[in-house]
C-alpha atoms as a PDB file:
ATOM      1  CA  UNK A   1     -82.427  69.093 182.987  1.00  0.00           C
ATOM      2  CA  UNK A   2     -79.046  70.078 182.943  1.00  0.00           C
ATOM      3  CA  UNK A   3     -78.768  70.016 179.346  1.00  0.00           C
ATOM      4  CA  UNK A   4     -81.741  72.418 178.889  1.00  0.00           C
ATOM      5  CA  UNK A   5     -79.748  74.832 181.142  1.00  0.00           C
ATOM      6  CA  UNK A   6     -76.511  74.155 179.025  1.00  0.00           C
ATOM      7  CA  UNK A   7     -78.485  75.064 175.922  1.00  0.00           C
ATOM      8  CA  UNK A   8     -80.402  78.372 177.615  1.00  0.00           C
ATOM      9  CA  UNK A   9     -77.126  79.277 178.922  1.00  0.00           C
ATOM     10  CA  UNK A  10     -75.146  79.375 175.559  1.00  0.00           C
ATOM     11  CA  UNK A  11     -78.452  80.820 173.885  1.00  0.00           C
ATOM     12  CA  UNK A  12     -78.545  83.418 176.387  1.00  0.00           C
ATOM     13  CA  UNK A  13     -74.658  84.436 175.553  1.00  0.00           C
ATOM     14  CA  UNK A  14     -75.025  84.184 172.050  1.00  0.00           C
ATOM     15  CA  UNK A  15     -77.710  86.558 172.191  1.00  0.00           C
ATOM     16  CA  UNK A  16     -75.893  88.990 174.708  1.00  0.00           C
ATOM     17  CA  UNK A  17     -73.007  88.986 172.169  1.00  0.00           C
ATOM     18  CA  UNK A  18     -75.155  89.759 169.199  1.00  0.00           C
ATOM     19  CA  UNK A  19     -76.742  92.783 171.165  1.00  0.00           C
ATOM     20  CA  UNK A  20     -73.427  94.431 171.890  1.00  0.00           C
ATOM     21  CA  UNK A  21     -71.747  93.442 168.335  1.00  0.00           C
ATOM     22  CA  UNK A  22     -74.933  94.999 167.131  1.00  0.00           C
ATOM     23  CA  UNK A  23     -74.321  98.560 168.835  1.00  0.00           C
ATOM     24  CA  UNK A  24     -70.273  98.270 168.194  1.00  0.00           C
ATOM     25  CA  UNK A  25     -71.069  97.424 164.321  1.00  0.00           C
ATOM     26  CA  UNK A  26     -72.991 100.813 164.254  1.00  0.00           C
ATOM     27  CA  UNK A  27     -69.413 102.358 165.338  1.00  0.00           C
ATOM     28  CA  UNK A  28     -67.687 100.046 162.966  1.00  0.00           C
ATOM     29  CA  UNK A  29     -69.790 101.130 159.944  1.00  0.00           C
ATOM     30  CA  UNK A  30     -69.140 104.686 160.857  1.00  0.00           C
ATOM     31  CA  UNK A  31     -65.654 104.254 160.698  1.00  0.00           C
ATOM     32  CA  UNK A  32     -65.876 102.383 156.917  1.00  0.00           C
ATOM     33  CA  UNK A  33     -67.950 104.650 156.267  1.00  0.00           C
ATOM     34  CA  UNK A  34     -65.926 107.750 156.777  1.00  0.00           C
ATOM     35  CA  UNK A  35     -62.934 105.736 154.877  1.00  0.00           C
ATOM     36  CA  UNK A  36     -64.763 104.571 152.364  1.00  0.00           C
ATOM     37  CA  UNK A  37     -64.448 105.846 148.602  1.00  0.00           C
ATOM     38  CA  UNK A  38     -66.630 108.544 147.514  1.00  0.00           C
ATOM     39  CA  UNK A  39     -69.390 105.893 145.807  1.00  0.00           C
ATOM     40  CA  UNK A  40     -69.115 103.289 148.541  1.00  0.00           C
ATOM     41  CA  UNK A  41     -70.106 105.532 150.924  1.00  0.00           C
ATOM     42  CA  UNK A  42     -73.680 106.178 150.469  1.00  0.00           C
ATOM     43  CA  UNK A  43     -74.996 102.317 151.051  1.00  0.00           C
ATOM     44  CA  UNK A  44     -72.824 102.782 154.842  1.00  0.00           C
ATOM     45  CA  UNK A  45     -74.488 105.728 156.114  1.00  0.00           C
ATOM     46  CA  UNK A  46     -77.757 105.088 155.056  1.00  0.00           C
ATOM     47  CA  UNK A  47     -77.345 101.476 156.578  1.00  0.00           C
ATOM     48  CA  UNK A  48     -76.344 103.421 159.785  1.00  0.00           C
ATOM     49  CA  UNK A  49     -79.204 106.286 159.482  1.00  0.00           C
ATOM     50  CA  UNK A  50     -82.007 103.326 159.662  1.00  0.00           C
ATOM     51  CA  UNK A  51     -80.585 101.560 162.608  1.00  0.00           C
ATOM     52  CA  UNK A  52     -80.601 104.275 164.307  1.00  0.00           C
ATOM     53  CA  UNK A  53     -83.974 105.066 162.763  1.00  0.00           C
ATOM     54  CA  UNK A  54     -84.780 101.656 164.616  1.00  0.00           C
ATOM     55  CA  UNK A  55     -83.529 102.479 167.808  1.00  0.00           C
ATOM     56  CA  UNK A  56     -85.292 106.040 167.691  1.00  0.00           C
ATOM     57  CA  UNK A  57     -88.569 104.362 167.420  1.00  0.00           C
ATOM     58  CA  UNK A  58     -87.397 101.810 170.294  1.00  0.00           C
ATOM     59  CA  UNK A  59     -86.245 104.749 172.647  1.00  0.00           C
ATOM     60  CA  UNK A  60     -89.488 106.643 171.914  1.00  0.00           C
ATOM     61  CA  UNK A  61     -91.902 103.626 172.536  1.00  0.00           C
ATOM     62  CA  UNK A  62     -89.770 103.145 175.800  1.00  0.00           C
ATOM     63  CA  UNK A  63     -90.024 106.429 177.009  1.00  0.00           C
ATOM     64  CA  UNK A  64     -86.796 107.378 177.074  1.00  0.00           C
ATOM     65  CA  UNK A  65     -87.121 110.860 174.625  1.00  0.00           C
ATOM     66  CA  UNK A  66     -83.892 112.463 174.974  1.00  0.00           C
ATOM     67  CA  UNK A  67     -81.850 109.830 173.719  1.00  0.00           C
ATOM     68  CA  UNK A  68     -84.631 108.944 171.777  1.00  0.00           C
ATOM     69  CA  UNK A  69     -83.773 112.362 170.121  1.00  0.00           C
ATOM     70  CA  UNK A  70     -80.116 111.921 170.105  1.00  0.00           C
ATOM     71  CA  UNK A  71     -80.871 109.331 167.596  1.00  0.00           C
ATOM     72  CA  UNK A  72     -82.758 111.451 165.545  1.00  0.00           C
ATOM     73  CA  UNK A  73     -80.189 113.071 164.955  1.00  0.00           C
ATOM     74  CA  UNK A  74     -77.841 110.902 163.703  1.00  0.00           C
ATOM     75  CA  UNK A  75     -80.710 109.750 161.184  1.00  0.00           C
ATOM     76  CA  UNK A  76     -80.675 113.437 159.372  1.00  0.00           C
ATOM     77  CA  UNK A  77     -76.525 113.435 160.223  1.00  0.00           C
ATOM     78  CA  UNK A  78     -75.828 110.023 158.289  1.00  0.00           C
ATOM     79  CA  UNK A  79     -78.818 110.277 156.270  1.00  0.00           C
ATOM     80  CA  UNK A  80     -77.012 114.147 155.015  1.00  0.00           C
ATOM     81  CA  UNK A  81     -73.508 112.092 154.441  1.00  0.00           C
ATOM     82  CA  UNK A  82     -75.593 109.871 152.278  1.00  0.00           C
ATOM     83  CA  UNK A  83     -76.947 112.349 150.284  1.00  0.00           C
ATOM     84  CA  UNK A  84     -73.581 114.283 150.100  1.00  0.00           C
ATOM     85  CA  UNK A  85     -71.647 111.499 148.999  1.00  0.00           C
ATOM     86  CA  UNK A  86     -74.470 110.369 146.297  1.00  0.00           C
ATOM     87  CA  UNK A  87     -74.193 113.544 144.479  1.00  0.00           C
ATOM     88  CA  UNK A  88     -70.090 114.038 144.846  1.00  0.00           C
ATOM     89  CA  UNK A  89     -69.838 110.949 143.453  1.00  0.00           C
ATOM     90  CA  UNK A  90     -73.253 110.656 141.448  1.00  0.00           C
ATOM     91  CA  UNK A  91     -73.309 106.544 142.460  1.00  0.00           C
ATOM     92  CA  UNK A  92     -76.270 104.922 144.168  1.00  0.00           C
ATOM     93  CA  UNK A  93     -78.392 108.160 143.700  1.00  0.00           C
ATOM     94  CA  UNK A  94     -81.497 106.342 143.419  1.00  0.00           C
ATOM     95  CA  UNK A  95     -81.191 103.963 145.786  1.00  0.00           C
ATOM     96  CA  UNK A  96     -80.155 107.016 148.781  1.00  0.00           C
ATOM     97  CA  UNK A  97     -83.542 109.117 147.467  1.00  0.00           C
ATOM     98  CA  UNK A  98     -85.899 105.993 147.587  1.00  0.00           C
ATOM     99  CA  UNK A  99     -84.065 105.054 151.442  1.00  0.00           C
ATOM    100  CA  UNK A 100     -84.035 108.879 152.487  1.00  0.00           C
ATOM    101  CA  UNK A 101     -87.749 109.104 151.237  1.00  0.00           C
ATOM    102  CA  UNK A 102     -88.807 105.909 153.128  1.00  0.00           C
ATOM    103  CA  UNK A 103     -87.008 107.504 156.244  1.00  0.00           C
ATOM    104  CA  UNK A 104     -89.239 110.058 156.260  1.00  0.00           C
ATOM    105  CA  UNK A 105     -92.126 108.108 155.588  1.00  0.00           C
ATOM    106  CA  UNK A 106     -91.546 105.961 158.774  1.00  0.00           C
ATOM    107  CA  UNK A 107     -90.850 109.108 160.932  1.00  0.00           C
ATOM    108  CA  UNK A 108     -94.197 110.605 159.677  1.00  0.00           C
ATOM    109  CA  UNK A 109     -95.624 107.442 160.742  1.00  0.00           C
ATOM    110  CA  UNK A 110     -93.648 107.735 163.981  1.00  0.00           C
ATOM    111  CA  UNK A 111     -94.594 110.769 164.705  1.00  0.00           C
ATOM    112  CA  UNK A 112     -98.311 110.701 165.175  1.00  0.00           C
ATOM    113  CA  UNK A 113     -97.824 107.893 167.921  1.00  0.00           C
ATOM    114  CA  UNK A 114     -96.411 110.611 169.786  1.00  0.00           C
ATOM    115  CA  UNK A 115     -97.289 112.833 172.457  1.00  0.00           C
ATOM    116  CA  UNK A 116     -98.126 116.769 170.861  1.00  0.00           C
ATOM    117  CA  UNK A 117     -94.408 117.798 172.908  1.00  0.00           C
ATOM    118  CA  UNK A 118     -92.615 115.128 171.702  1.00  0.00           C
ATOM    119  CA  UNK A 119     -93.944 116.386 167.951  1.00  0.00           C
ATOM    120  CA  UNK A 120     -91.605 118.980 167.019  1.00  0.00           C
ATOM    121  CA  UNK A 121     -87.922 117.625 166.707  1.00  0.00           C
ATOM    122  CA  UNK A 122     -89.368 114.491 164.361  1.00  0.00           C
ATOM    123  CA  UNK A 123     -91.145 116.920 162.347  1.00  0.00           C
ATOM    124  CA  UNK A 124     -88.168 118.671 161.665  1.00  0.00           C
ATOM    125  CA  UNK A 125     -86.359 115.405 160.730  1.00  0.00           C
ATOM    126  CA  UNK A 126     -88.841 114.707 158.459  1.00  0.00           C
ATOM    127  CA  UNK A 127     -88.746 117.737 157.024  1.00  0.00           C
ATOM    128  CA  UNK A 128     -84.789 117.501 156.645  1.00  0.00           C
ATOM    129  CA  UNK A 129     -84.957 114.021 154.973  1.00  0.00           C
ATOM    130  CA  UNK A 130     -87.968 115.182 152.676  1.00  0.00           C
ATOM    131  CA  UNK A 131     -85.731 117.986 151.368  1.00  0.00           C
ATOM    132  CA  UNK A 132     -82.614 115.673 150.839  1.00  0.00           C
ATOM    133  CA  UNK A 133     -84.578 113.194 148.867  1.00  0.00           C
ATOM    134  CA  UNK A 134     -86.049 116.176 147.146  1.00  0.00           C
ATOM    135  CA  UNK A 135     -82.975 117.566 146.204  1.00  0.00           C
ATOM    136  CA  UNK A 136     -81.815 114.019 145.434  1.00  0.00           C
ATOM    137  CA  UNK A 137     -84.462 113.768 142.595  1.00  0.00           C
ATOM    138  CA  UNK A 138     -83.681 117.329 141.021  1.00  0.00           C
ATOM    139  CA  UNK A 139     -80.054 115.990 140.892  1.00  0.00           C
ATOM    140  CA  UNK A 140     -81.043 113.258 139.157  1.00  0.00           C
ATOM    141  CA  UNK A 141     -83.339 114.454 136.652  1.00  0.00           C
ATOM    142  CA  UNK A 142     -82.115 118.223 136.359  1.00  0.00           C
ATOM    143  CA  UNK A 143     -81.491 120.432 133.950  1.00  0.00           C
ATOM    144  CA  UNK A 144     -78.762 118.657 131.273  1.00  0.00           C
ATOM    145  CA  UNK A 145     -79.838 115.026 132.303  1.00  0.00           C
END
């Protein structure tokens, strides 16, 4: 019996420490991210656009809508410093459109779990990410390509 508990206990701590190393890696990435070069930089932000894609959906499904919203917005934010950084440096082009596009395609999907009020601001994300991976494509197969 008291080797069970042993075993819950250190199961129970290792998970508590993977939750919070979870949330501080989303900080950590930020920061690589921002130092980063140019081409390294898109594969970081989108990485830190769908977690917080993933907690969006969590914080939405729990109720909680404002920072459900909050999150949102880092999606279009990091999902933006993707795109910028994909066509400053022209590396991992393909990759950002395909992981912007998919974004949007899960917030679409999102959004019609939600209630009609809650509509609007995921709409708009959508809307921002469809234009990015949009604009993403034109880059790539443009005029001079």
């Amino acid at each position: 019996m008291r080797r069970w508990f042993t075993i819950a206990l250190l199961v129970g701590t290792a998970v508590c420490t993977f939750a919070s190393k979870d949330q501080a890696t989303v900080q950590e990435l930020a920061s690589r991210a921002d130092a980063a070069q140019p081409g390294d930089k898109p594969p970081l932000y989108i990485e830190i656009a769908e977690r917080q894609l993933k907690s969006a959906d969590e914080l939405y499904t729990d109720g909680k809508v404002e920072e459900a919203q909050s999150a949102l917005q880092d999606v279009v934010t990091y999902s933006s410093k993707a795109h910028d950084a994909a066509v400053q440096s022209n590396k991992k082009v393909k990759n950002t459109e395909l992981a912007v596009r998919h974004m949007a395609h899960r917030l679409r999907d999102l959004k019609h779990t939600l209630n009609f009020e809650d509509q609007p601001p995921v709409q708009t994300a959508v809307d921002h990410l469809q234009n990015m991976a949009d604009d993403l494509l034109k880059h790539m197969f443009g005029k001079g390509k």
